[in-house]
Protein backbone atom coordinates (compact mmCIF):
# COMPACT_ATOMS: atom_id res chain seq x y z
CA UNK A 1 101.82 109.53 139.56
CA UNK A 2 100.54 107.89 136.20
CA UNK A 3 97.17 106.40 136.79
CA UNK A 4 95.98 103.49 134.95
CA UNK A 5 92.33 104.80 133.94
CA UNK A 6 89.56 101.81 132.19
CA UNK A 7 86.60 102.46 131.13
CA UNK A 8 86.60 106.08 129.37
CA UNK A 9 82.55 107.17 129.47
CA UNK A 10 80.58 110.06 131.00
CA UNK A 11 82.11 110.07 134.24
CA UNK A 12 85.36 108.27 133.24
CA UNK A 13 85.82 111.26 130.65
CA UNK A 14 85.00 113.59 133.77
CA UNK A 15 87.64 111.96 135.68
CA UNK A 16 90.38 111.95 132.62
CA UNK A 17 90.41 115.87 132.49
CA UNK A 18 90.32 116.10 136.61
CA UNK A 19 93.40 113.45 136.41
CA UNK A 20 95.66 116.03 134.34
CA UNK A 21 94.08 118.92 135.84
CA UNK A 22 95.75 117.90 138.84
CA UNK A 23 99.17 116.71 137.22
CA UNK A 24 99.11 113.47 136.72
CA UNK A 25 99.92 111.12 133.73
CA UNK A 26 96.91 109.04 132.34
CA UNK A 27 97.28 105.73 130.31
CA UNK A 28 93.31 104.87 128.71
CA UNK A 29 92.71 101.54 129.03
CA UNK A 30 89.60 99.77 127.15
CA UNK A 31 87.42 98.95 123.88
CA UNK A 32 87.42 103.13 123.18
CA UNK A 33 85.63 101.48 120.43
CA UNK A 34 88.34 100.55 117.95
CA UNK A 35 90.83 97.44 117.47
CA UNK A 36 94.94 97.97 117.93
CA UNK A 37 97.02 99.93 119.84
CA UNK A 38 97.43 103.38 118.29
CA UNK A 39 94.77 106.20 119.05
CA UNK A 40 93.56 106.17 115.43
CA UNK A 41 89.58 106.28 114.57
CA UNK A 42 88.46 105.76 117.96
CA UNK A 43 85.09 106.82 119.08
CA UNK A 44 85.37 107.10 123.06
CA UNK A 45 88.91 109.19 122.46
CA UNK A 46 86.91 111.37 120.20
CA UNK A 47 84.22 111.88 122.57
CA UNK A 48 86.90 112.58 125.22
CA UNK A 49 88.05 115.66 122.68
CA UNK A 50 84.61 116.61 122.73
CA UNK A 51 84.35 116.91 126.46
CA UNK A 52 88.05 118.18 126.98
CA UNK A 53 88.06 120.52 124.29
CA UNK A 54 90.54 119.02 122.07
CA UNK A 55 94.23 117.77 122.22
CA UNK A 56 93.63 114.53 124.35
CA UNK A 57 96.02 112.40 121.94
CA UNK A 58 99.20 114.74 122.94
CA UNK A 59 97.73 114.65 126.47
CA UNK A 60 97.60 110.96 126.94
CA UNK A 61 99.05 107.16 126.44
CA UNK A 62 95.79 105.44 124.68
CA UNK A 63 96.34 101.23 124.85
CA UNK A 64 93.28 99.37 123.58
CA UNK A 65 92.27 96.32 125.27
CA UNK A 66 89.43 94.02 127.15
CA UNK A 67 89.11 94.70 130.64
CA UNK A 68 88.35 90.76 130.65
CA UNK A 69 91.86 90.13 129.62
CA UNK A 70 94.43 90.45 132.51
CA UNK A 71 97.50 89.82 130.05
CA UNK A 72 96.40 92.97 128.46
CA UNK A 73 95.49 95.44 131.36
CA UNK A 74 98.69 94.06 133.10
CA UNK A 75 101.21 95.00 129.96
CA UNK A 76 99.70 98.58 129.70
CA UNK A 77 99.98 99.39 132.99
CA UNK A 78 103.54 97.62 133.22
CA UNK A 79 104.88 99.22 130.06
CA UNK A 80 103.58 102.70 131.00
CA UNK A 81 104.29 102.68 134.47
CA UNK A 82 101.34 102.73 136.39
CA UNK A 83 101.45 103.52 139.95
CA UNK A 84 97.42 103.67 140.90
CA UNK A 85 94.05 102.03 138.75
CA UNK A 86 91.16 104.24 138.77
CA UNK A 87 88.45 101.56 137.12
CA UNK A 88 85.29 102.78 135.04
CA UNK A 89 84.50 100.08 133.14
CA UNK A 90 81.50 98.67 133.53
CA UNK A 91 78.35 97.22 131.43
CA UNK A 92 75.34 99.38 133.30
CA UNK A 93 72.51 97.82 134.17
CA UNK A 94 70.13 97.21 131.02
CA UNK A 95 72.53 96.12 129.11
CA UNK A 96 74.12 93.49 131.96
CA UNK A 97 70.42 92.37 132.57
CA UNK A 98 69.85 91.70 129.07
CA UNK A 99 73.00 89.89 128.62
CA UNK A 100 74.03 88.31 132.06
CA UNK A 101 77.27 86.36 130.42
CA UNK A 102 78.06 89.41 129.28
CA UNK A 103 78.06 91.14 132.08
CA UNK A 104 79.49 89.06 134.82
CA UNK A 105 82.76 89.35 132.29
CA UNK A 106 82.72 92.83 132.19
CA UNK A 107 81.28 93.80 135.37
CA UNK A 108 82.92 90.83 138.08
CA UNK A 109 86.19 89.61 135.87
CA UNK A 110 87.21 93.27 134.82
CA UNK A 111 87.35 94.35 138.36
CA UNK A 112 88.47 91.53 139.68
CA UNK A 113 91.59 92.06 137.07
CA UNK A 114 91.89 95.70 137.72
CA UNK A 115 92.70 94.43 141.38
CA UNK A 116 95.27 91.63 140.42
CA UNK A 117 97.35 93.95 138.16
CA UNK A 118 97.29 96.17 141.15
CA UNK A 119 98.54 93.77 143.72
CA UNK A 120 101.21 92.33 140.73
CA UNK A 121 102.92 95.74 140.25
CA UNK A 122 102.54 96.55 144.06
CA UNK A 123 100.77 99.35 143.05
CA UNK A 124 99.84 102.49 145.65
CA UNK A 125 96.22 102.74 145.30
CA UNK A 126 93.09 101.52 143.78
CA UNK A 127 90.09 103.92 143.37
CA UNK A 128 87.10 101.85 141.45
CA UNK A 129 83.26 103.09 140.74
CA UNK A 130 81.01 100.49 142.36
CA UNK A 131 77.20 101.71 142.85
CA UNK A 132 74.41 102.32 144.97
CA UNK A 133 72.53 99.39 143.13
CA UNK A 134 74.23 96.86 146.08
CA UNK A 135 71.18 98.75 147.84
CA UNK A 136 67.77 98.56 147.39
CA UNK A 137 64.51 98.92 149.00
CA UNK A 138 65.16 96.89 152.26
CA UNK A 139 68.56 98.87 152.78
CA UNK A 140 67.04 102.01 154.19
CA UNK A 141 65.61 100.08 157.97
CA UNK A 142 63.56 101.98 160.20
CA UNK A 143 65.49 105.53 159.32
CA UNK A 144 64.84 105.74 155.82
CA UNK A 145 68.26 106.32 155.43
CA UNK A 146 70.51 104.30 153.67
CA UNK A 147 74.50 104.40 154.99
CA UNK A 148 77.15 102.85 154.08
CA UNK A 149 76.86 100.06 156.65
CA UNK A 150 73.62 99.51 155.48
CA UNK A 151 72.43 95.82 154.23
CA UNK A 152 72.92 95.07 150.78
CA UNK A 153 70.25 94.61 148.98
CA UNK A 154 70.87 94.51 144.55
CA UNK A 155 67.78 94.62 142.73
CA UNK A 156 69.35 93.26 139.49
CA UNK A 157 72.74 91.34 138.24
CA UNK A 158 74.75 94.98 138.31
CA UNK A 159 74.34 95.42 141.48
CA UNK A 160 74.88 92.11 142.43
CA UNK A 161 78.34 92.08 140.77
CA UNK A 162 78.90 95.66 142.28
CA UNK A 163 79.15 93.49 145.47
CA UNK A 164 81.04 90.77 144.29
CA UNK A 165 83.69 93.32 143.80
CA UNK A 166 83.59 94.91 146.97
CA UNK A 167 83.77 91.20 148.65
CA UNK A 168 86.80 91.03 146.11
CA UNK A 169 88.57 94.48 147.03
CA UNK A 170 88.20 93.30 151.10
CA UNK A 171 90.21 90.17 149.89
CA UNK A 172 92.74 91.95 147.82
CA UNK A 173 93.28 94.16 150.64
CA UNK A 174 93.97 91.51 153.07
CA UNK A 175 95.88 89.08 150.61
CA UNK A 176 98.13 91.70 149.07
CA UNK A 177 98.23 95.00 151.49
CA UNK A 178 96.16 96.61 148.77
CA UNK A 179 93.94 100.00 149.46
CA UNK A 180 91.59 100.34 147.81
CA UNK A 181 88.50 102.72 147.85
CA UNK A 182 85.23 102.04 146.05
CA UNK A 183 82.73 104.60 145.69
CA UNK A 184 78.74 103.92 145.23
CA UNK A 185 77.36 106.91 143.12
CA UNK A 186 73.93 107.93 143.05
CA UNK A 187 72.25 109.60 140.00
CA UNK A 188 75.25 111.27 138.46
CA UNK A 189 74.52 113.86 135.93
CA UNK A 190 76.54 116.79 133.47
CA UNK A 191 77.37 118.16 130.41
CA UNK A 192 78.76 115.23 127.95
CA UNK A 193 75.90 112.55 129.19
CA UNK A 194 73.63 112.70 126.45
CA UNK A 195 76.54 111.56 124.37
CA UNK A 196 76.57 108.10 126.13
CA UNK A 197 72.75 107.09 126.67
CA UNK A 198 73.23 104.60 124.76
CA UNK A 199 74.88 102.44 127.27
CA UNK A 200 71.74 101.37 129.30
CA UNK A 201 71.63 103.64 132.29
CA UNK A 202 67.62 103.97 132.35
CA UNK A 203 67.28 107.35 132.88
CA UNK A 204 68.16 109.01 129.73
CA UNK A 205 64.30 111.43 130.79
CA UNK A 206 66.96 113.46 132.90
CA UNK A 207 70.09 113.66 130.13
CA UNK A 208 66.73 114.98 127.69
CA UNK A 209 65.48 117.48 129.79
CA UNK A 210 68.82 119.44 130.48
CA UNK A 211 69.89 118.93 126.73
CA UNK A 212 67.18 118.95 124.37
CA UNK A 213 65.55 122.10 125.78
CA UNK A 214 69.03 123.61 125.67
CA UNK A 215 69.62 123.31 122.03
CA UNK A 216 66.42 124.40 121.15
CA UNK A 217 64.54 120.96 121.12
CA UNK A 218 61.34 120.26 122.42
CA UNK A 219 58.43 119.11 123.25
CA UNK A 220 60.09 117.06 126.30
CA UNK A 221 58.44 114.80 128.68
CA UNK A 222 59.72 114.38 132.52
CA UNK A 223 58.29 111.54 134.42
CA UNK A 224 58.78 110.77 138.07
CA UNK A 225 56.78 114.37 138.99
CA UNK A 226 55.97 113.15 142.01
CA UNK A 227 59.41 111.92 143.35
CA UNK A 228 62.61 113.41 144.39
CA UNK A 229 66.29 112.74 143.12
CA UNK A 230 70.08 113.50 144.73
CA UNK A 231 71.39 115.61 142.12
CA UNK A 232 75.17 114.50 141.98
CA UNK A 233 76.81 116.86 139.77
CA UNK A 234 79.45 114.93 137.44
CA UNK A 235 81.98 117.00 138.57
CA UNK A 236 81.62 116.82 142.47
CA UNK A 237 82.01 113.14 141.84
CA UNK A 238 84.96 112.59 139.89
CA UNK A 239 86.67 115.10 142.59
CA UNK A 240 85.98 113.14 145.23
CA UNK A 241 87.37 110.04 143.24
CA UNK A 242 90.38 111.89 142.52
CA UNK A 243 91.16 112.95 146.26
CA UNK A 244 90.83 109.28 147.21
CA UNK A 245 93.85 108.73 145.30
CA UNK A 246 95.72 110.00 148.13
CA UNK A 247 93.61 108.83 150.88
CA UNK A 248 94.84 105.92 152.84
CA UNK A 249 92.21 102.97 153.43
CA UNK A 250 92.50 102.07 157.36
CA UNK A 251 91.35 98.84 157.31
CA UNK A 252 92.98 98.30 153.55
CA UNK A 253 89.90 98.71 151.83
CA UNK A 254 86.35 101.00 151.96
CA UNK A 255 83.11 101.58 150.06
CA UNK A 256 81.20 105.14 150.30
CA UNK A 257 78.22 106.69 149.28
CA UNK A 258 78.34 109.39 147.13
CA UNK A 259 75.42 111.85 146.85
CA UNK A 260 74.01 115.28 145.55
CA UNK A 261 71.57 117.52 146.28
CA UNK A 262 68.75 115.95 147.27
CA UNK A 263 65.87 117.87 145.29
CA UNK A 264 62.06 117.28 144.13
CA UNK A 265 62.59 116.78 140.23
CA UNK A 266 59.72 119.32 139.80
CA UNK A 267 61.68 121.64 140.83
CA UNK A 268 64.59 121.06 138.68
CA UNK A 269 61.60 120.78 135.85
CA UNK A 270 60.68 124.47 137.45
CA UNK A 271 64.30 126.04 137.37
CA UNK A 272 65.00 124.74 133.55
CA UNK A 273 62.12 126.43 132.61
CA UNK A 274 62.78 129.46 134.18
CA UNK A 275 66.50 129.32 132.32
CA UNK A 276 65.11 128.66 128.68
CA UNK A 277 61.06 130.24 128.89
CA UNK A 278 60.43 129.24 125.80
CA UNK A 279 61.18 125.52 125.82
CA UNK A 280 58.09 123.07 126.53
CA UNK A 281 58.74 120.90 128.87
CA UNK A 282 55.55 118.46 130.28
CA UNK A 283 55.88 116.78 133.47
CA UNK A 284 54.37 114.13 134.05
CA UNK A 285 53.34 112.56 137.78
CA UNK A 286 53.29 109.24 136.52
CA UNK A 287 56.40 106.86 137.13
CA UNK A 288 58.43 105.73 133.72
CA UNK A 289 57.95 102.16 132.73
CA UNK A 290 60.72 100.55 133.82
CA UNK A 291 63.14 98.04 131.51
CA UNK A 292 64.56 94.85 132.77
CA UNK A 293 67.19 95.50 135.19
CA UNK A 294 66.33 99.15 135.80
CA UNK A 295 65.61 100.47 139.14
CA UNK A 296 64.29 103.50 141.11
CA UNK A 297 67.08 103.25 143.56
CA UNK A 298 68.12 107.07 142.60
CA UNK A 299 65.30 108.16 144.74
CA UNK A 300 67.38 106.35 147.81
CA UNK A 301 67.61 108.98 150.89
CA UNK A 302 71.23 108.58 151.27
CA UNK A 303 74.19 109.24 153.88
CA UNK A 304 77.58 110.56 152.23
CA UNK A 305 78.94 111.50 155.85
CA UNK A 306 81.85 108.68 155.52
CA UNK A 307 82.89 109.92 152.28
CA UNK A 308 83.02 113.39 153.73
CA UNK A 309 85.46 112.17 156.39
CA UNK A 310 87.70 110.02 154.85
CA UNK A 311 88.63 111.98 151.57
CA UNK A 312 86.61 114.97 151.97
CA UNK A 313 83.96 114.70 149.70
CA UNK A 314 81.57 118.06 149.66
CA UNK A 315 78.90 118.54 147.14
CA UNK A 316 79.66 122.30 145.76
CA UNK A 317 76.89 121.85 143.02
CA UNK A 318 73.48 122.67 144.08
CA UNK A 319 70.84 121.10 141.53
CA UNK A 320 70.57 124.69 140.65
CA UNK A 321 74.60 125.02 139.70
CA UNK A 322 74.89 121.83 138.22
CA UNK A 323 71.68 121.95 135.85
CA UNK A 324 73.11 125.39 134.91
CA UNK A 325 76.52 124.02 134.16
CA UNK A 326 75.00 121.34 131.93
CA UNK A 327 72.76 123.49 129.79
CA UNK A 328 75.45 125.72 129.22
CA UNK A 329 77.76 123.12 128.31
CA UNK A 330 75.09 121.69 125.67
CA UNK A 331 74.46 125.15 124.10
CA UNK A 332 78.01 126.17 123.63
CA UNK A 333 78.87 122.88 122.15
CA UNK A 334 75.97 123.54 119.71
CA UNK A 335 77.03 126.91 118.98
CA UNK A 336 74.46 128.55 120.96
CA UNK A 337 75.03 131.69 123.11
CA UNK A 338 75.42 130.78 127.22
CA UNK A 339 73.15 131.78 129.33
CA UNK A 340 73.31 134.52 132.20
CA UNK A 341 74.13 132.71 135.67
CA UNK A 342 71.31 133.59 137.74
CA UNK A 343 72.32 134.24 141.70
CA UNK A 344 71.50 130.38 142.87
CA UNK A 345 73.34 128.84 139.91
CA UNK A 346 76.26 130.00 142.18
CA UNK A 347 78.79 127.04 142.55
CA UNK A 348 79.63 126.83 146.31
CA UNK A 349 83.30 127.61 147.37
């Protein structure tokens, strides 16, 4: 199956190598922040070499193009034969707060066209990133817990254009026997992020702690000391997006919650400096002032049960495995000797 792949960041990248790990063919799709056609000087390709390990020009078709542009998106995934869309791209929240036009083009129109080439080339499946921003603070009810059933409730324009495209994928579904199966990630974290903070996630504190300390950089400051965070390891993610491929949507169309471990962030503060005693790390109690847009919706108690049943979805990182992962990642990319896996690093089988 060749798989029609926009938006090429930190997880998109994640999902790139899982795509051909598994054996299928991968056409890029996006800005990849150059003009044209050919895979020339383009920055998002090279960071995708970076997180590979080299070779991803002979590995895949590269077609630059606006999301916002269905003439485009349709003729690369008509020319190259795409049978399923797995859609990244997305302006995060920050950045779509700051610039609402901006975002409602990228955000809305770029899924809603993702979906249209789909139903034009009868396609076999849809797998698309939404978020856990179409919840916030009323979501949880008297359990605490948010599910996926659970109200929606956006606490800035992303998340309210998260919804707009699940409203879209129900239509879709119905209008053009689409499936299609959005997933709502929590904090998602790995080696590569620090490479892409620039985007406007809002929580670059966590990308600094498991890189800069890594590489021999410090002092860093962690806030949030006092809360907790569902450690979703990049790679448990982009697996679960991958076996959704396959996964047949009963009702033509579903939305799940994807989370991690769910972990005090003192103790991941605790375990990172147990890996690298000589980094100084200060944690701090007191919450991070927040930007426009941003949100503390990581710290969500979460249910990933429906995930779980429909394509299988299993977290085999612990916050312990996946930190590890990461700041082994970081120091062998910057030449550094990788550490010794201690016993709870262990990725589960």
């Amino acid at each position: 199956m060749t798989v029609l792949v926009t938006g090429v960041g930190f997880v998109g990248g994640h999902a790139v190598k899982e795509l051909l790990a598994t054996g299928r063919d991968v056409v890029l799709f996006g800005y990849l922040g150059g003009t044209g056609d050919a895979a020339g000087e383009l920055p998002e390709v090279d960071y995708l070499d970076y997180l590979i390990g080299g070779g991803l020009r002979d590995k895949v078709k590269i077609v630059v193009g606006d999301v916002g542009d269905l003439k485009q998106m349709t003729k690369a995934a008509e020319d190259n034969g795409a049978r399923a869309v797995m859609h990244f791209a997305s302006m995060l929240p920050g950045t779509a707060e700051a610039q609402p036009w901006l975002g409602a083009h990228v955000n809305v129109m770029g899924t809603a066209n993702a979906f249209e080439v789909a139903a034009r080339l009868e396609m076999e499946k849809v797998v698309w990133a939404s978020s856990s921003s179409v919840f916030g603070s009323r979501s949880a009810g008297p359990t605490g817990v948010v599910s996926d059933q659970s109200m929606y409730d956006p606490p800035n324009a992303y998340g309210a254009a998260k919804i707009m495209g699940e409203r879209m994928a129900r239509a879709y579904a119905r209008k053009h026997d689409l499936n299609i199966t959005g997933v709502r990630p929590m904090r998602v974290y790995g080696f590569g992020e620090h490479v892409k903070l620039s985007r406007g996630g809002g929580s670059s504190w966590l990308s600094n702690l498991l890189y800069k300390p890594a590489v021999g950089e410090s002092p860093v400051e962690v806030p949030f000391g006092r809360r907790s965070l569902g450690f979703l390891y990049v790679e448990d993610l982009v697996s679960a997006m991958v076996s959704a491929l396959d996964f047949k949507e009963p009702e033509g169309s579903g939305n799940y919650l994807i989370d991690g471990d769910h972990r005090p962030i003192r103790e991941a503060v605790e375990f990172v400096r147990r890996l690298l005693p000589e980094a100084q790390i200060d944690l701090n109690d007191d919450d991070l002032p927040l930007a426009p847009g941003a949100t503390l919706n990581f710290e969500m108690k979460t249910d990933s049960s429906g995930a779980t049943a429909a394509f299988g979805y299993r977290a085999r990182h612990s916050m312990e495995a996946g930190v590890f992962k990461t700041i082994n990642g970081n120091r062998i990319h910057a030449g550094l000797p990788a550490l010794e896996e201690p016993p709870e690093a262990a990725v589960r089988p």
